[in-house]
N, C-alpha and C. Protein backbone atom coordinates (compact mmCIF):
# COMPACT_ATOMS: atom_id res chain seq x y z
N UNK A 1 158.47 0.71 147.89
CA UNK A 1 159.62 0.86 148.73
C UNK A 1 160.86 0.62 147.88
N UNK A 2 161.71 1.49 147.86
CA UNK A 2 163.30 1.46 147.34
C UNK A 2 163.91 0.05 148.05
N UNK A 3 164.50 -0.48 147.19
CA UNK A 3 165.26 -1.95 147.46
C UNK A 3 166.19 -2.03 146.37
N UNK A 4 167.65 -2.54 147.60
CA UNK A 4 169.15 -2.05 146.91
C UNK A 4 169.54 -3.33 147.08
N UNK A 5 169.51 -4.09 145.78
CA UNK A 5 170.36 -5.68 145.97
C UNK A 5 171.78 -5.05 144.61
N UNK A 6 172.49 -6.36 144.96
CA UNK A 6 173.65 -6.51 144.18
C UNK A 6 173.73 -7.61 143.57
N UNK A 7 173.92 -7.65 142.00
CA UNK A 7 173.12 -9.05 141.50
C UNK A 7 174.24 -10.48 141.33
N UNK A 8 173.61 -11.18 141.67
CA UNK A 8 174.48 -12.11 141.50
C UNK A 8 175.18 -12.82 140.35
N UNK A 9 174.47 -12.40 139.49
CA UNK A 9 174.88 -12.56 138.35
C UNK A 9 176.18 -11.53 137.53
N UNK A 10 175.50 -10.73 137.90
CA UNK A 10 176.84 -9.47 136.95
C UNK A 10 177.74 -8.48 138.11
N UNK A 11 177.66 -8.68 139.45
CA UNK A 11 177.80 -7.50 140.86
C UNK A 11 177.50 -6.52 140.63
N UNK A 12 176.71 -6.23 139.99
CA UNK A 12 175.87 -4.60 139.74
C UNK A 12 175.12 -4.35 140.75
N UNK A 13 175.06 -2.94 140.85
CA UNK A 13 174.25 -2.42 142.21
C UNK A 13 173.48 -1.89 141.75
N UNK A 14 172.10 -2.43 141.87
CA UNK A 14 170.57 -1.29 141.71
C UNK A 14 169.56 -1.05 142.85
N UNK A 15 169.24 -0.29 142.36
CA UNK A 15 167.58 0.16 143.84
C UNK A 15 166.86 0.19 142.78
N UNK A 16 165.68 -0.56 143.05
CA UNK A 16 164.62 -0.68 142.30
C UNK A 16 163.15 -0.33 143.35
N UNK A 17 162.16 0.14 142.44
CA UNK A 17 161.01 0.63 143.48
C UNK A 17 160.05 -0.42 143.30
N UNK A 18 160.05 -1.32 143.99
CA UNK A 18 159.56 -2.55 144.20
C UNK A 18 157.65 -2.26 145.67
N UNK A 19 156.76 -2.51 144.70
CA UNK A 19 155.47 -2.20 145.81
C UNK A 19 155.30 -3.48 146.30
N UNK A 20 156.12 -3.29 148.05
CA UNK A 20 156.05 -4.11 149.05
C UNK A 20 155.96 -3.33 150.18
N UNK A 21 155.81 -3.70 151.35
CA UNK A 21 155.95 -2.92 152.62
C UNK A 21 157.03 -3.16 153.36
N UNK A 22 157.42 -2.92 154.54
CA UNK A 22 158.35 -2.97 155.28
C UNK A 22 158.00 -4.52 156.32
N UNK A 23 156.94 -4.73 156.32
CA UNK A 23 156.57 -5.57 157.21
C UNK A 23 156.73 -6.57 156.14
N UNK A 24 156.59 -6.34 154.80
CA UNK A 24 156.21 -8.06 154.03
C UNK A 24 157.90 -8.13 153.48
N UNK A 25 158.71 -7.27 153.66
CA UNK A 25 159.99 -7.66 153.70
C UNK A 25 160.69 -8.01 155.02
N UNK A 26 160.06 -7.63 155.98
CA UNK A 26 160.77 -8.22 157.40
C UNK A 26 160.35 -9.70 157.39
N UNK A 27 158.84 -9.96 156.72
CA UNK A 27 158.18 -11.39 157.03
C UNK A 27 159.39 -12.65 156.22
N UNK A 28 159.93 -11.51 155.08
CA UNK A 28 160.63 -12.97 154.11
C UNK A 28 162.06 -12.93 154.61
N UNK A 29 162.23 -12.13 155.62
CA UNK A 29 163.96 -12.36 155.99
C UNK A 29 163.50 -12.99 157.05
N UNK A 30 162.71 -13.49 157.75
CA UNK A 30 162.61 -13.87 158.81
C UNK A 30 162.16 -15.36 158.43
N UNK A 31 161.72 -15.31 157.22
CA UNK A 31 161.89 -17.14 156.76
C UNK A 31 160.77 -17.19 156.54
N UNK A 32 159.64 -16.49 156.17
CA UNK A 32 158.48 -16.64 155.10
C UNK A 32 158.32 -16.83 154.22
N UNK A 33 158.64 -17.85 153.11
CA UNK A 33 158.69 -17.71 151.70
C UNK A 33 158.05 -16.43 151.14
N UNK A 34 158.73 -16.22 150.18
CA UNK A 34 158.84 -15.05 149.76
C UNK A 34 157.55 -14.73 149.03
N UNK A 35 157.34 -15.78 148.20
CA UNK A 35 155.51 -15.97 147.57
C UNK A 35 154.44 -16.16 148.47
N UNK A 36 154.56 -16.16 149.34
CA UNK A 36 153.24 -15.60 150.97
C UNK A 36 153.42 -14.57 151.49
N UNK A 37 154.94 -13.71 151.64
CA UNK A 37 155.14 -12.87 152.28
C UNK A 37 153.88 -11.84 150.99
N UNK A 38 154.98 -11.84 149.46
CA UNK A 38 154.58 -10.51 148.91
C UNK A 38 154.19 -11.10 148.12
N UNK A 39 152.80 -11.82 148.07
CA UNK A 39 151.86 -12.45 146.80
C UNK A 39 151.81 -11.62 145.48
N UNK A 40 151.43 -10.03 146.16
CA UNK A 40 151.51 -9.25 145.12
C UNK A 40 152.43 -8.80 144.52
N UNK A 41 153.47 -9.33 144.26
CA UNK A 41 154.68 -8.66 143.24
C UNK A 41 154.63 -10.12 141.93
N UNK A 42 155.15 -9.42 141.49
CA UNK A 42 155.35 -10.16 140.00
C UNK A 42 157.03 -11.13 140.81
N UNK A 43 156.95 -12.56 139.89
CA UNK A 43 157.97 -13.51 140.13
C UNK A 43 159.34 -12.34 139.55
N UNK A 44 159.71 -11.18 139.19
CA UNK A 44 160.78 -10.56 138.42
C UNK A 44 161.14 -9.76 139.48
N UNK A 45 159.86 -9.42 140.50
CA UNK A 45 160.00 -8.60 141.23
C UNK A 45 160.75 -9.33 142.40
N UNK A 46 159.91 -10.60 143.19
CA UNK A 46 160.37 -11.32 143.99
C UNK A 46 162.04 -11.90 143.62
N UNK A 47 162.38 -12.13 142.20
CA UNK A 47 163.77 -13.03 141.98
C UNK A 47 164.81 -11.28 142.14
N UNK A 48 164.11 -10.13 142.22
CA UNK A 48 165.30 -9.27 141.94
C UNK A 48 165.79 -9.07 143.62
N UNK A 49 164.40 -9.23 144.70
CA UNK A 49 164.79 -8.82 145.94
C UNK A 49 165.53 -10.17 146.66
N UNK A 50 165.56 -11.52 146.01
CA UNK A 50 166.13 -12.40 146.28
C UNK A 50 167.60 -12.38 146.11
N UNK A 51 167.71 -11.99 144.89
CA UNK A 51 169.25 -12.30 144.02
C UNK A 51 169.75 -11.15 143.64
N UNK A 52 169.30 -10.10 143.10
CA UNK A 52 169.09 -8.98 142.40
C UNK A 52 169.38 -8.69 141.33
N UNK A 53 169.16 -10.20 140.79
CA UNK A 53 169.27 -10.02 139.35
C UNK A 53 167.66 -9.59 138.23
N UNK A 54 168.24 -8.52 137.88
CA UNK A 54 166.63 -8.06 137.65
C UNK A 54 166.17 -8.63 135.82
N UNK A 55 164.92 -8.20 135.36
CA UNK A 55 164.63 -9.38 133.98
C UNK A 55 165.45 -9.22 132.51
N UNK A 56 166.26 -7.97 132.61
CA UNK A 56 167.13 -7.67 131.96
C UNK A 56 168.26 -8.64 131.96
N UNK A 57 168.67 -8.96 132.79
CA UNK A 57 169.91 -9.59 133.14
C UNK A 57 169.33 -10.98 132.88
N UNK A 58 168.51 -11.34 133.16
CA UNK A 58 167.97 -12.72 132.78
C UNK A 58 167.73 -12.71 131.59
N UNK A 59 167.18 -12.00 130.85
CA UNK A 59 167.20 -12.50 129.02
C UNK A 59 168.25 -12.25 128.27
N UNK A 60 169.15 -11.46 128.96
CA UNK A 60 170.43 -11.53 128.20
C UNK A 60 171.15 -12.97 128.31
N UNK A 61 171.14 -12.89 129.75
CA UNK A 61 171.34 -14.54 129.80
C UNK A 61 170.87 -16.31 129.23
N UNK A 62 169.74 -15.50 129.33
CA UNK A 62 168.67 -16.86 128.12
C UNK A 62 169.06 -16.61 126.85
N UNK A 63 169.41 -15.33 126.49
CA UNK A 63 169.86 -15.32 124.78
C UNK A 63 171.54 -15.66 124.44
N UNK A 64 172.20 -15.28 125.19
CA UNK A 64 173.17 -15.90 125.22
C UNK A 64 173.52 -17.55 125.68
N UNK A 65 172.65 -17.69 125.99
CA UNK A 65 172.88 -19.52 126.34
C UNK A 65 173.72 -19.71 127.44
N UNK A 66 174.18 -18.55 128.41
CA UNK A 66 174.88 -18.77 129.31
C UNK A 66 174.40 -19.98 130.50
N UNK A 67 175.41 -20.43 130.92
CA UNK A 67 174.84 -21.32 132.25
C UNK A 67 174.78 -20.83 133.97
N UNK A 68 175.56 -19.56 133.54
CA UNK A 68 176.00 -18.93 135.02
C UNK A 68 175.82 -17.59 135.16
C-alpha cells in the first residue's frame, strides 16, 4: 500500500510502497502499537509510517553527528 508521510526531520514529502494493509494501518491509528499492528514490516518501514523519516535520512544523520 502507497503511504505519504512528511518527515520530520527534513519536511520532505514521500509515498513509499510499504507491504501493510488497510486494516493493520487503521489498527495503529487507533492505538495499537505499531509492532503488533504490522509485525511484518521491517523497524525502517514502521519508523517511516510513524515519522516519515525514511533510512536515508537517518544515516545521513548518524554520519553527520547531528542531534535533531
Amino acid at each position: 500500500m502507497k503511504i505519504t508521510r512528511k518527515s520530520r526531520l527534513t519536511g520532505i514529502v514521500r509515498t513509499l510502497e510499504i507491504p501493510c494493509t488497510p486494516e493493520q494501518l487503521a489498527d495503529w491509528e487507533n492505538g495499537t502499537y505499531i509492532q503488533n499492528a504490522m509485525p511484518n514490516l521491517s523497524a525502517a518501514d514502521r519508523e517511516f509510517i510513524m515519522t516519515g523519516i525514511n533510512q536515508d535520512e537517518w544515516d545521513k544523520m548518524i554520519a553527520s553527528g547531528e542531534d535533531e
